[in-house]
PDB file of N, CA and C in Angstrom:
ATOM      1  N   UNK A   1     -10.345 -23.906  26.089  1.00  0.00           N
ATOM      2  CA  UNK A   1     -10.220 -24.139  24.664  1.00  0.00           C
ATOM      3  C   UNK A   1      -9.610 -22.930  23.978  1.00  0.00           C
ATOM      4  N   UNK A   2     -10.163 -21.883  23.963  1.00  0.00           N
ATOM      5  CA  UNK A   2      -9.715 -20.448  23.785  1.00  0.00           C
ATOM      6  C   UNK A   2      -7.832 -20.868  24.271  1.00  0.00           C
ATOM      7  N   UNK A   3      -7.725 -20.587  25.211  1.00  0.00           N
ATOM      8  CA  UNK A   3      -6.385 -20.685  25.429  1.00  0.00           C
ATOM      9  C   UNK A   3      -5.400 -21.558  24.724  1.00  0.00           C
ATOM     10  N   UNK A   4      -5.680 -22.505  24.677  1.00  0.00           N
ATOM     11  CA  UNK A   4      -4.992 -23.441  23.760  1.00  0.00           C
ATOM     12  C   UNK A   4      -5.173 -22.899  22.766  1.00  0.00           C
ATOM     13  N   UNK A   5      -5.866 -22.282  21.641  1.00  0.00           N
ATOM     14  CA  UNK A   5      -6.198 -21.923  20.287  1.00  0.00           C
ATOM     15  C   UNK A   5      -4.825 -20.668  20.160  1.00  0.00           C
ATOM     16  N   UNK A   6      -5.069 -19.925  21.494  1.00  0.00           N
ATOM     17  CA  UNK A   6      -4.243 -18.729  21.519  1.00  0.00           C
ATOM     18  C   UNK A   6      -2.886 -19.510  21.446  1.00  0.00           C
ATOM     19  N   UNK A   7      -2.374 -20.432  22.102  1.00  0.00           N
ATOM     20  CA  UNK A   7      -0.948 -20.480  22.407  1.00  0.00           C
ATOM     21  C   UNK A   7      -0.419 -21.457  21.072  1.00  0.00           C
ATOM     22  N   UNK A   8      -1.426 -22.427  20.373  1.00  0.00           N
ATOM     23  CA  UNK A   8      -1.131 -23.061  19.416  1.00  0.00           C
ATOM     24  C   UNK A   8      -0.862 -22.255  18.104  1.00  0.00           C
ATOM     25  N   UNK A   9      -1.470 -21.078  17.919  1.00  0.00           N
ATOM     26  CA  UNK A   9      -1.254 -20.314  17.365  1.00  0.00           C
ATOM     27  C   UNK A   9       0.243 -19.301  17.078  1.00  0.00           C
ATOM     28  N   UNK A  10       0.521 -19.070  18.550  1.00  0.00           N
ATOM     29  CA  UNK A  10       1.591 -18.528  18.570  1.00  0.00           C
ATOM     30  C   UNK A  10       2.599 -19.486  18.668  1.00  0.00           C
ATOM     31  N   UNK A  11       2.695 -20.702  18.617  1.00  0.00           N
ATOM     32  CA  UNK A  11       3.646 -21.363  18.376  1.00  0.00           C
ATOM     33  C   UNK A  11       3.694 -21.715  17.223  1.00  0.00           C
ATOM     34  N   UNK A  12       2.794 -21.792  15.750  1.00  0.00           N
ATOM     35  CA  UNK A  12       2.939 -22.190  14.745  1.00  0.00           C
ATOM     36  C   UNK A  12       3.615 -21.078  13.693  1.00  0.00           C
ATOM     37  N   UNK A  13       3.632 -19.593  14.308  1.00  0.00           N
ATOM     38  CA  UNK A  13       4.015 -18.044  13.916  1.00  0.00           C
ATOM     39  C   UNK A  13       4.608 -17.114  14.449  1.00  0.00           C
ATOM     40  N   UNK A  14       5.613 -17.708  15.489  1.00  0.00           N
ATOM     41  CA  UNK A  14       5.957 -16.648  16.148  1.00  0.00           C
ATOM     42  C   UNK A  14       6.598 -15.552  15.513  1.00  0.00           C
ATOM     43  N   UNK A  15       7.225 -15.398  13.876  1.00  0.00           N
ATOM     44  CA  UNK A  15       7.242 -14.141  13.308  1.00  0.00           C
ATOM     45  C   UNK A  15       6.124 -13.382  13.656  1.00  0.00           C
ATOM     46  N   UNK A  16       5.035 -13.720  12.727  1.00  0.00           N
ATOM     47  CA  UNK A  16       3.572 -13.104  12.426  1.00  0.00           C
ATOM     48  C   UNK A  16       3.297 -12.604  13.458  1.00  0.00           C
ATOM     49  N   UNK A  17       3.665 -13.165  14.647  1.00  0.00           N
ATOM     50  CA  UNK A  17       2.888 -12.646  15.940  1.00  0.00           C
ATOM     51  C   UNK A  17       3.973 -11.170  16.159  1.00  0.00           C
ATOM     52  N   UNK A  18       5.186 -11.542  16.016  1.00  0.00           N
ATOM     53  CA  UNK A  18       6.064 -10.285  16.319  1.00  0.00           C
ATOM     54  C   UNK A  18       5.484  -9.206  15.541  1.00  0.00           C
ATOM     55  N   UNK A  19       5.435  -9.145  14.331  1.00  0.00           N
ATOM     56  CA  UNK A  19       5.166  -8.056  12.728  1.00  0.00           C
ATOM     57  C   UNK A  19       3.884  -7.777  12.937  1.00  0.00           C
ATOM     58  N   UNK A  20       3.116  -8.682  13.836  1.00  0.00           N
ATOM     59  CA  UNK A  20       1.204  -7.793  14.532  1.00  0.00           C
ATOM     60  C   UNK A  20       2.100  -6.729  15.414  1.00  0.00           C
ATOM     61  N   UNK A  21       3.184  -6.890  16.112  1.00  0.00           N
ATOM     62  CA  UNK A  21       2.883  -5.766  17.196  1.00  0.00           C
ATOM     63  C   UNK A  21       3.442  -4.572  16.659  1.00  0.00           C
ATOM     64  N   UNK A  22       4.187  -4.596  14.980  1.00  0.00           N
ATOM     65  CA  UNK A  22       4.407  -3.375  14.592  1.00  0.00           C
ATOM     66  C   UNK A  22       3.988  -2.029  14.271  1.00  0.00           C
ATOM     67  N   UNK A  23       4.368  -0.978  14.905  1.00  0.00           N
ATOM     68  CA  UNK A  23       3.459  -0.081  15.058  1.00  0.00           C
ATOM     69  C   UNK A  23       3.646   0.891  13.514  1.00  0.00           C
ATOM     70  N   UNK A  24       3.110   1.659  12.587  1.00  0.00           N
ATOM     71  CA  UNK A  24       3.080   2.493  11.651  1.00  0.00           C
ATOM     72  C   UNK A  24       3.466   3.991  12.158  1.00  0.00           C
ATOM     73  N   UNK A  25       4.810   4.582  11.786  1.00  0.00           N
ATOM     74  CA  UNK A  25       5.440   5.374  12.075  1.00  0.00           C
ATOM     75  C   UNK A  25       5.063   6.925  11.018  1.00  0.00           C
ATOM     76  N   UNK A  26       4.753   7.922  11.341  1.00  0.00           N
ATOM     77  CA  UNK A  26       4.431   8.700  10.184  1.00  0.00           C
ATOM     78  C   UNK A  26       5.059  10.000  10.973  1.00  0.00           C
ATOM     79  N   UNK A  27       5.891  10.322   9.969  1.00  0.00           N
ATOM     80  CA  UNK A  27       7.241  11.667   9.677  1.00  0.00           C
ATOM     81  C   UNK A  27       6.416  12.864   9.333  1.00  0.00           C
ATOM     82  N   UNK A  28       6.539  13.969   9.726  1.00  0.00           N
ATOM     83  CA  UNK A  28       5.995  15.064   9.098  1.00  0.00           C
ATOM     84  C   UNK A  28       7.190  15.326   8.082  1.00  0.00           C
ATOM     85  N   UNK A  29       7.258  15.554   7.089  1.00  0.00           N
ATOM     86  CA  UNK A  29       8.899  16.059   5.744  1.00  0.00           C
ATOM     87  C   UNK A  29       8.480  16.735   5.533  1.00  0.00           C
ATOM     88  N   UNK A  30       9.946  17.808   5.350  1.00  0.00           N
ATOM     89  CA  UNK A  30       9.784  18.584   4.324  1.00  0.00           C
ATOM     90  C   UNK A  30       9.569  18.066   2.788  1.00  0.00           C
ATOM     91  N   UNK A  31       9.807  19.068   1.736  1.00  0.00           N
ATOM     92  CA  UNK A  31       9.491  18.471   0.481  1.00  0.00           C
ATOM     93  C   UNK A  31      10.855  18.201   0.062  1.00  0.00           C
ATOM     94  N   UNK A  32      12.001  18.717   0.769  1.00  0.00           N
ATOM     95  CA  UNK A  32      13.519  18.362   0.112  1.00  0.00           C
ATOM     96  C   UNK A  32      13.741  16.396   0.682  1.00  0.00           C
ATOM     97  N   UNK A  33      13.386  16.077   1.661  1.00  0.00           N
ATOM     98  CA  UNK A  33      13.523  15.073   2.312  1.00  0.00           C
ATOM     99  C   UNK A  33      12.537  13.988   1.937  1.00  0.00           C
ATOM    100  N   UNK A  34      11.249  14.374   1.263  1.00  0.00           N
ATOM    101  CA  UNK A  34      10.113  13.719   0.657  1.00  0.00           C
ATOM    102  C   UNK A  34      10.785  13.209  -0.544  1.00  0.00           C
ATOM    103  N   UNK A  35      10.937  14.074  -1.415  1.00  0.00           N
ATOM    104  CA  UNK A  35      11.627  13.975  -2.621  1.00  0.00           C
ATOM    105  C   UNK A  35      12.846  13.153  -2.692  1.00  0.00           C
ATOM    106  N   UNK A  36      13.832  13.088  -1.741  1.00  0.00           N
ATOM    107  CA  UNK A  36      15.047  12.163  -1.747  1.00  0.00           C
ATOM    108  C   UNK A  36      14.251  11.217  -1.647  1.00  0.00           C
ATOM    109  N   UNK A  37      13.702  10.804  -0.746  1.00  0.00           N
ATOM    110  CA  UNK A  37      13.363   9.288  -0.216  1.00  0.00           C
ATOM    111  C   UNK A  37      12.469   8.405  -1.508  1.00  0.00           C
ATOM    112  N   UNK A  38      11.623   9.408  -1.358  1.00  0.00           N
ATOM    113  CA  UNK A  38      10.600   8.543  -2.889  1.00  0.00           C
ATOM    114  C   UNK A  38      11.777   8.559  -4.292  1.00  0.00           C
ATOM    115  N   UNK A  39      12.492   9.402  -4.203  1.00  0.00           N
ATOM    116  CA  UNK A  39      13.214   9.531  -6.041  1.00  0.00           C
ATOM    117  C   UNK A  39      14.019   7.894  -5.274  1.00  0.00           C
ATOM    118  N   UNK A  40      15.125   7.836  -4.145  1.00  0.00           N
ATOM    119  CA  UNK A  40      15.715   6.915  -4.372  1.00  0.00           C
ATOM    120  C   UNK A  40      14.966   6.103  -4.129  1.00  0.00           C
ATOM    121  N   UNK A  41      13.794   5.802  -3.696  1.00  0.00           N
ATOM    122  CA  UNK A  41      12.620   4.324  -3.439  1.00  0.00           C
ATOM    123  C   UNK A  41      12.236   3.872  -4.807  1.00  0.00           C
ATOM    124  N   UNK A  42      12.304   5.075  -5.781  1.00  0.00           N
ATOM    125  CA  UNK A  42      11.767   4.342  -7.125  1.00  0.00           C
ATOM    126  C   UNK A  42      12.556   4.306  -7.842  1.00  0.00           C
ATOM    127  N   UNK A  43      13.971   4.604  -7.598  1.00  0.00           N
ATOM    128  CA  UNK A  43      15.690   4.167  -8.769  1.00  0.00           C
ATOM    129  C   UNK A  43      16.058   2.835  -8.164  1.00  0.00           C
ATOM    130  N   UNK A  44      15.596   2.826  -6.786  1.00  0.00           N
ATOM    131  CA  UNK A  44      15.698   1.367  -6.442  1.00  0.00           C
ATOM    132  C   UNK A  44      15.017   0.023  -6.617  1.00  0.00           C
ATOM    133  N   UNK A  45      13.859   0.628  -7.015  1.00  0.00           N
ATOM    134  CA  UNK A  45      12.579  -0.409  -6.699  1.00  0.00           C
ATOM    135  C   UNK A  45      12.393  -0.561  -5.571  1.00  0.00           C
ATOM    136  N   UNK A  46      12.376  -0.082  -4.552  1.00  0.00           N
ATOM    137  CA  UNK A  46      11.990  -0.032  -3.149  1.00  0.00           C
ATOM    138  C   UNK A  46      10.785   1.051  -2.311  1.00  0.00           C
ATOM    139  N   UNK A  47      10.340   0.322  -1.728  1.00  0.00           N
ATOM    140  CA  UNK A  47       9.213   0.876  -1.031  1.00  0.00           C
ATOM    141  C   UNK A  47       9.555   2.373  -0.553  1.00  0.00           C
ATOM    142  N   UNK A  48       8.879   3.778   0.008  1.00  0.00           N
ATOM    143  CA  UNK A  48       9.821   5.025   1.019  1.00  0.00           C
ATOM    144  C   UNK A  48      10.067   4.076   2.505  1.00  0.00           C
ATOM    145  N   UNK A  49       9.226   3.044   2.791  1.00  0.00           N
ATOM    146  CA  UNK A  49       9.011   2.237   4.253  1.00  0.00           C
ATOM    147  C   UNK A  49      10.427   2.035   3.928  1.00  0.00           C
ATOM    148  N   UNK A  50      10.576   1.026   3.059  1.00  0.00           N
ATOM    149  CA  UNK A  50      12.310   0.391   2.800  1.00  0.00           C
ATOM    150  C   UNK A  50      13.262   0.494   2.931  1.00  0.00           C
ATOM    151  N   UNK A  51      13.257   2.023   2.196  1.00  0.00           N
ATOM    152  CA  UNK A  51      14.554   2.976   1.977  1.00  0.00           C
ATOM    153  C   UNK A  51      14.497   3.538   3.343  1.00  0.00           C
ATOM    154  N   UNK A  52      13.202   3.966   4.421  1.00  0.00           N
ATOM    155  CA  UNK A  52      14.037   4.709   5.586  1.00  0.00           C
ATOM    156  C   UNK A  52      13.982   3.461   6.748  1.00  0.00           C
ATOM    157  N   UNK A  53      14.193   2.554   6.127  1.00  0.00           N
ATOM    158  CA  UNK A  53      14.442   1.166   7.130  1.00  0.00           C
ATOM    159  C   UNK A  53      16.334   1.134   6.718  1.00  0.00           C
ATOM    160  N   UNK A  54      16.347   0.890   5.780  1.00  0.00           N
ATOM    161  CA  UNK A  54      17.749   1.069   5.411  1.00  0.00           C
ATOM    162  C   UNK A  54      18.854   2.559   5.489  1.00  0.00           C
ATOM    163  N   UNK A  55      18.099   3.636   5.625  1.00  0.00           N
ATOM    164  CA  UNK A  55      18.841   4.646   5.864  1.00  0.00           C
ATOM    165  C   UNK A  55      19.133   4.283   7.589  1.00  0.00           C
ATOM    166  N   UNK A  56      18.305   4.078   8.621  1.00  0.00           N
ATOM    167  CA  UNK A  56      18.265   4.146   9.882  1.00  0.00           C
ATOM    168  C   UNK A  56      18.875   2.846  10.533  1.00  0.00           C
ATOM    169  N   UNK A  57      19.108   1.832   9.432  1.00  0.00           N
ATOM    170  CA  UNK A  57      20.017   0.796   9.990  1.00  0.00           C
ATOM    171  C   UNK A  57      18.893  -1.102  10.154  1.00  0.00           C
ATOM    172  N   UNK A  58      18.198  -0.350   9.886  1.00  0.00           N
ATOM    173  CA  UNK A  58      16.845  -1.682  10.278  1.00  0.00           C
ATOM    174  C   UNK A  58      17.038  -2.622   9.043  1.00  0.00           C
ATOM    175  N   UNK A  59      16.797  -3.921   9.436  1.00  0.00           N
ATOM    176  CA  UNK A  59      16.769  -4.514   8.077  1.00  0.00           C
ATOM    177  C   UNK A  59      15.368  -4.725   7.195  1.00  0.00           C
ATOM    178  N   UNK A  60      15.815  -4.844   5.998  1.00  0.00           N
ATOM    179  CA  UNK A  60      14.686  -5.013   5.014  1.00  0.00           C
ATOM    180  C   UNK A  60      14.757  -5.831   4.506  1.00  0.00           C
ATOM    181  N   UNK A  61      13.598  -6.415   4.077  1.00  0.00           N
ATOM    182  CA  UNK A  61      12.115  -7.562   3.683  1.00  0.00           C
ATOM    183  C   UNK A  61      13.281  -7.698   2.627  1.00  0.00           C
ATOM    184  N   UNK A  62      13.681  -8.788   2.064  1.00  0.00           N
ATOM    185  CA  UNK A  62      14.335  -8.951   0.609  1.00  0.00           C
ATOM    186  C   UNK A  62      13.237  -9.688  -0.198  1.00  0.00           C
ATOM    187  N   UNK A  63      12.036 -10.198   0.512  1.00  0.00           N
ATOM    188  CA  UNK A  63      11.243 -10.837  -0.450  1.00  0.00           C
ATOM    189  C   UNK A  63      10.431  -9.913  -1.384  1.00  0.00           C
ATOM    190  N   UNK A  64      10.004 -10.397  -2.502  1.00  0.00           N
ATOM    191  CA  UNK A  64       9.446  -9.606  -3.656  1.00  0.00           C
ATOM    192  C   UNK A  64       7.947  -9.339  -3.513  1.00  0.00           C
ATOM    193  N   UNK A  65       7.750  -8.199  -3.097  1.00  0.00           N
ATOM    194  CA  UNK A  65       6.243  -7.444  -2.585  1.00  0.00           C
ATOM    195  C   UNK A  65       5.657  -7.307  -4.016  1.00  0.00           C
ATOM    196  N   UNK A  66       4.308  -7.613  -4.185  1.00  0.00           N
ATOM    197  CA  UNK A  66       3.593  -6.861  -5.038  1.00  0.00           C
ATOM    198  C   UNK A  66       3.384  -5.268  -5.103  1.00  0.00           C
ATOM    199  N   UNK A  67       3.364  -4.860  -6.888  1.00  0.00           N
ATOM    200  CA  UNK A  67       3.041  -3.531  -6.681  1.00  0.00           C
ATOM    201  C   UNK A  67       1.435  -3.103  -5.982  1.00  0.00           C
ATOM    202  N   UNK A  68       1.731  -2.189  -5.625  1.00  0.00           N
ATOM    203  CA  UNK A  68       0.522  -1.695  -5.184  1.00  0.00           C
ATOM    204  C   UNK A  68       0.583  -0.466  -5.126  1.00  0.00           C
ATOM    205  N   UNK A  69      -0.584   0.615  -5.415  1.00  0.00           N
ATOM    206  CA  UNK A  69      -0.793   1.781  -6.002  1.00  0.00           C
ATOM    207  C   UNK A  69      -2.226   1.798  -4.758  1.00  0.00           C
ATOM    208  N   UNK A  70      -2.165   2.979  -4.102  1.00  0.00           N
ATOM    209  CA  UNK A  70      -3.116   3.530  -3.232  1.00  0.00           C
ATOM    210  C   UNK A  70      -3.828   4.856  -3.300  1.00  0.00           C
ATOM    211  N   UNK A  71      -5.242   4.647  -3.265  1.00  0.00           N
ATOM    212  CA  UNK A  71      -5.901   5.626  -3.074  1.00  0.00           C
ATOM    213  C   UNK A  71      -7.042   5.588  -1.824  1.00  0.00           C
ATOM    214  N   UNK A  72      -7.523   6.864  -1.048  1.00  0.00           N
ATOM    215  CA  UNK A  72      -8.489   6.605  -0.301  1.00  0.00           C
ATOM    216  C   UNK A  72      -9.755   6.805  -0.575  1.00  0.00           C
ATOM    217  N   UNK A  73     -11.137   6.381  -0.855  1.00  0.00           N
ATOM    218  CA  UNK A  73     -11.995   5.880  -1.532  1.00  0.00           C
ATOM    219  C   UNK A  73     -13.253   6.663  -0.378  1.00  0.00           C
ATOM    220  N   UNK A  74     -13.810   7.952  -0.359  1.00  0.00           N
ATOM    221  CA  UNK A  74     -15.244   7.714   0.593  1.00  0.00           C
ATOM    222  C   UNK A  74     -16.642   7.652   0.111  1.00  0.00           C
ATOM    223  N   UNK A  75     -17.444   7.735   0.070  1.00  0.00           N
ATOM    224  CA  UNK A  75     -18.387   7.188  -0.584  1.00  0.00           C
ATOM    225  C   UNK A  75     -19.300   8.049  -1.712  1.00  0.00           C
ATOM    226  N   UNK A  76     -18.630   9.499  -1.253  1.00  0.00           N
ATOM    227  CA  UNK A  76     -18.738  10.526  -1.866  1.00  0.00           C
ATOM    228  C   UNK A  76     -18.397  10.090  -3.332  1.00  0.00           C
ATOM    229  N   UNK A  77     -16.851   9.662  -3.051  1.00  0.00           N
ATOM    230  CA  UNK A  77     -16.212   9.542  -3.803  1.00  0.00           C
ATOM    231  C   UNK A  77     -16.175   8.280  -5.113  1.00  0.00           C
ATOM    232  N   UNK A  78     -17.295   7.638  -4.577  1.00  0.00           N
ATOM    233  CA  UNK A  78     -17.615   6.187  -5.181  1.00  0.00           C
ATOM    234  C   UNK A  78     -18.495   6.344  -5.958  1.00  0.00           C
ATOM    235  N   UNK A  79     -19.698   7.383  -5.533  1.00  0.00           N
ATOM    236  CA  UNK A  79     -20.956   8.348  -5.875  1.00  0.00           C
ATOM    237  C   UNK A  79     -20.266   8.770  -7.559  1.00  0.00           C
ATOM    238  N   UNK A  80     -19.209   9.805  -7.060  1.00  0.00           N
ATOM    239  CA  UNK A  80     -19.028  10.289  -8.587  1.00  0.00           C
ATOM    240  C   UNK A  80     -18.026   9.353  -9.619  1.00  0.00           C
ATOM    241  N   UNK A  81     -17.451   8.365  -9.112  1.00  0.00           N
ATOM    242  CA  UNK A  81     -17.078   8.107 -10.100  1.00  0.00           C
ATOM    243  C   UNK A  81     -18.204   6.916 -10.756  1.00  0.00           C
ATOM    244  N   UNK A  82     -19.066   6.890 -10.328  1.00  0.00           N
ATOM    245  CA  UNK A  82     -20.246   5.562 -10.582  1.00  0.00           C
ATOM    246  C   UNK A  82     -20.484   6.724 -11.601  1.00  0.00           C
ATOM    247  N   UNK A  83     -20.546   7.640 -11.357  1.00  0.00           N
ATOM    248  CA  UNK A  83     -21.959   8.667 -12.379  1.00  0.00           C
ATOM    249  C   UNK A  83     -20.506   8.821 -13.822  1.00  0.00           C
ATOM    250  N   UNK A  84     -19.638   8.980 -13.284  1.00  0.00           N
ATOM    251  CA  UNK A  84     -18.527   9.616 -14.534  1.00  0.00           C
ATOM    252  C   UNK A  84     -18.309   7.924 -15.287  1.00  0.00           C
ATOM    253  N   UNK A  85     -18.522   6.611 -14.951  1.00  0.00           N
ATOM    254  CA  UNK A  85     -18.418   5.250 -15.591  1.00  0.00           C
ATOM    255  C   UNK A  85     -19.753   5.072 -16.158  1.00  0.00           C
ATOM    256  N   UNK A  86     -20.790   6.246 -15.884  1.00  0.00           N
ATOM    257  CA  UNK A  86     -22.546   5.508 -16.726  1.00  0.00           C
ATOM    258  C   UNK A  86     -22.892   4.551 -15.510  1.00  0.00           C
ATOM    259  N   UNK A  87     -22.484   4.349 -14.567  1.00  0.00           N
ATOM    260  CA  UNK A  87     -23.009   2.913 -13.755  1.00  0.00           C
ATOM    261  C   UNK A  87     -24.540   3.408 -13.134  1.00  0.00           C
ATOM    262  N   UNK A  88     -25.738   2.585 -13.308  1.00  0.00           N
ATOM    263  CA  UNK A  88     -26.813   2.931 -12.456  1.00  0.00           C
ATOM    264  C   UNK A  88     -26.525   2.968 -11.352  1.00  0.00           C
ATOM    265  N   UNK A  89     -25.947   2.258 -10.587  1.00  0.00           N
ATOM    266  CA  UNK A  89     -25.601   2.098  -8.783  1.00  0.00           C
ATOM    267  C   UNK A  89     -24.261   1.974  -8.345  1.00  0.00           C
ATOM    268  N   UNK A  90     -24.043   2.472  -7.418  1.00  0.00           N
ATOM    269  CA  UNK A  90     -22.631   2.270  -7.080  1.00  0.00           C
ATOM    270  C   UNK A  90     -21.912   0.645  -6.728  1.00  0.00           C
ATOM    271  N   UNK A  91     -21.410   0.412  -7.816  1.00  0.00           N
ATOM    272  CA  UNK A  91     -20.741  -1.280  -7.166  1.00  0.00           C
ATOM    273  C   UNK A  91     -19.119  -0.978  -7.040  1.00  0.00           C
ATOM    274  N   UNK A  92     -18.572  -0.860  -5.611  1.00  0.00           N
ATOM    275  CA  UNK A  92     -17.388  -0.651  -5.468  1.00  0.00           C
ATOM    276  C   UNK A  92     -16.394  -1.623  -6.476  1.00  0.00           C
ATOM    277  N   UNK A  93     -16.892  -2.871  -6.409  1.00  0.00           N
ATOM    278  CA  UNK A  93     -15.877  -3.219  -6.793  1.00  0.00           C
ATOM    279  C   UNK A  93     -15.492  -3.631  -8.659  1.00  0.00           C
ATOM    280  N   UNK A  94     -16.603  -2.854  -8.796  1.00  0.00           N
ATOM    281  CA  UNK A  94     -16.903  -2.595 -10.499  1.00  0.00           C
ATOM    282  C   UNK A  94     -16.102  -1.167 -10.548  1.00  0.00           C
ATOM    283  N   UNK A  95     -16.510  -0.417 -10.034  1.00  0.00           N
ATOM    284  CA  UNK A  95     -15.437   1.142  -9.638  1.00  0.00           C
ATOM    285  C   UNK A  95     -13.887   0.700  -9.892  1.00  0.00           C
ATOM    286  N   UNK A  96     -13.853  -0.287  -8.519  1.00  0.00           N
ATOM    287  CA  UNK A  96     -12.263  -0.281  -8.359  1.00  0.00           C
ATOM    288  C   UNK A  96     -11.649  -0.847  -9.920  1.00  0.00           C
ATOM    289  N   UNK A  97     -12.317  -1.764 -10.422  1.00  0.00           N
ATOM    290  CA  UNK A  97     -11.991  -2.282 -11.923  1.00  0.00           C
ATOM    291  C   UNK A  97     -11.739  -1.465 -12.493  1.00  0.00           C
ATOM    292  N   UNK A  98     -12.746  -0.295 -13.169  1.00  0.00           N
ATOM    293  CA  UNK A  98     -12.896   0.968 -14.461  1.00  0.00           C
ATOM    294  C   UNK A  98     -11.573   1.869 -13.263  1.00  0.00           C
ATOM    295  N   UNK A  99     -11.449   1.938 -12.107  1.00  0.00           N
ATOM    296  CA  UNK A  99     -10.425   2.837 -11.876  1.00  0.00           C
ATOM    297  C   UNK A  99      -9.028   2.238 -12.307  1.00  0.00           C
ATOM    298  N   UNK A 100      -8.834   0.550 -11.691  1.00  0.00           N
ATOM    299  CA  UNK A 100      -7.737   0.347 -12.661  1.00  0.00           C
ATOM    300  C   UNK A 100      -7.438   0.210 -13.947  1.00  0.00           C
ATOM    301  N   UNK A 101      -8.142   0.123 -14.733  1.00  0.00           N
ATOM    302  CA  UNK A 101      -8.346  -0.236 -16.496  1.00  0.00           C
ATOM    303  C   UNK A 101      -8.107   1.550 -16.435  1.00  0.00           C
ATOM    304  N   UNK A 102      -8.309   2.373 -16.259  1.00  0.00           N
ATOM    305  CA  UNK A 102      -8.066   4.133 -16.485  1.00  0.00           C
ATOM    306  C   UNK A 102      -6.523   4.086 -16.046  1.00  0.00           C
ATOM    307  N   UNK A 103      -5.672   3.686 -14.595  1.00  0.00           N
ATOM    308  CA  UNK A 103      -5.045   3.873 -14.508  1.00  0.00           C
ATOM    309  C   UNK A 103      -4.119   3.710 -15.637  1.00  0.00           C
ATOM    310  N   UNK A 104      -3.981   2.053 -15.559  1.00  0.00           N
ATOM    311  CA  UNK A 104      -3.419   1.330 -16.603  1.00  0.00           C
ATOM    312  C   UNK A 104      -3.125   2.064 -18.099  1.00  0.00           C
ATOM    313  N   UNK A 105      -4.313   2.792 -18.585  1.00  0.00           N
ATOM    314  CA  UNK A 105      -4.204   3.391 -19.968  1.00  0.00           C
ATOM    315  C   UNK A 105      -3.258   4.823 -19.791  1.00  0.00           C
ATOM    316  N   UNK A 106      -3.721   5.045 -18.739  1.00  0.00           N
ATOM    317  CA  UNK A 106      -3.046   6.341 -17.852  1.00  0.00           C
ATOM    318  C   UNK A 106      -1.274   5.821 -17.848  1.00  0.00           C
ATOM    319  N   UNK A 107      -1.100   5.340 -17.407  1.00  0.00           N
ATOM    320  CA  UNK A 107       0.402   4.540 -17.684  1.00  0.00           C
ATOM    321  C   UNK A 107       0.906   3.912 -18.684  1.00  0.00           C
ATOM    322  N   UNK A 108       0.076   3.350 -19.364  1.00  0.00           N
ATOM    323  CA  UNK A 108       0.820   2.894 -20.850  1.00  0.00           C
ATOM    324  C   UNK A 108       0.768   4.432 -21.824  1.00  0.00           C
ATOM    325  N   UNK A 109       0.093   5.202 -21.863  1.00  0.00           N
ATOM    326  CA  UNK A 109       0.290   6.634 -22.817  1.00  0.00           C
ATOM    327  C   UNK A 109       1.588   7.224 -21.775  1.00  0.00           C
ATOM    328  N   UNK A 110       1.857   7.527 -20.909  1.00  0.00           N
ATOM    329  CA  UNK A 110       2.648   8.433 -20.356  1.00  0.00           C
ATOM    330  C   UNK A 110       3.565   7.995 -19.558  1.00  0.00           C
ATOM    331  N   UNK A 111       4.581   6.890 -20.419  1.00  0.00           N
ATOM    332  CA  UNK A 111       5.762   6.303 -19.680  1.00  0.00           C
ATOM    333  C   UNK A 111       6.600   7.199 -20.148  1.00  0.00           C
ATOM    334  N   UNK A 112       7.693   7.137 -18.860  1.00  0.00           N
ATOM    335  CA  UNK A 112       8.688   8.403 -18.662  1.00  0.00           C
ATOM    336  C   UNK A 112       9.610   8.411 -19.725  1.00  0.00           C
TER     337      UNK A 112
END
């Protein structure tokens, strides 16, 4: 049964199944080479992934990605911002809210 599940699967996705085996590539840069890539990723609207898919010849995604804005979150870190929102307990995903509603105000006062 298993087996069949496996192979029905990969016949209904054989993209998806390719783009699982992609591996995440990470560059040590300098800051002259950091700086090109992100300035032209954001005159383009394009991801830094994008732009060094297209510098190196690879093709790129033309479909329209959501923005997304990243931070890494440890629990330390969940701790103080619960105490800096008034929250009695830490509810991550009450956090992640008051962190975007801050961003957000954070970006509408200080457009370029």
């Amino acid at each position: 049964m298993a087996e069949n599940k496996k192979n029905s699967l990969s016949e209904k996705w054989p993209k998806e199944r390719k783009s699982m085996r992609a591996t995440q590539v990470a560059f040590d840069a300098n800051e002259c080479m950091d700086n090109c890539i992100r300035k032209t990723a954001y005159e383009r609207g394009m991801s830094a992934s994008d732009v060094i898919r297209e510098i190196i010849g690879l093709n790129v995604n033309k479909a329209i990605k959501r923005k997304r804005l990243t931070v890494s979150l440890s629990e330390d870190d969940y701790e103080l911002l619960a105490k800096k929102y008034a929250l009695k307990r830490v509810n991550k995903s009450l956090v992640k809210q008051l962190v975007y509603e801050e961003l957000r105000d954070y970006a509408e006062t200080n457009v370029p």
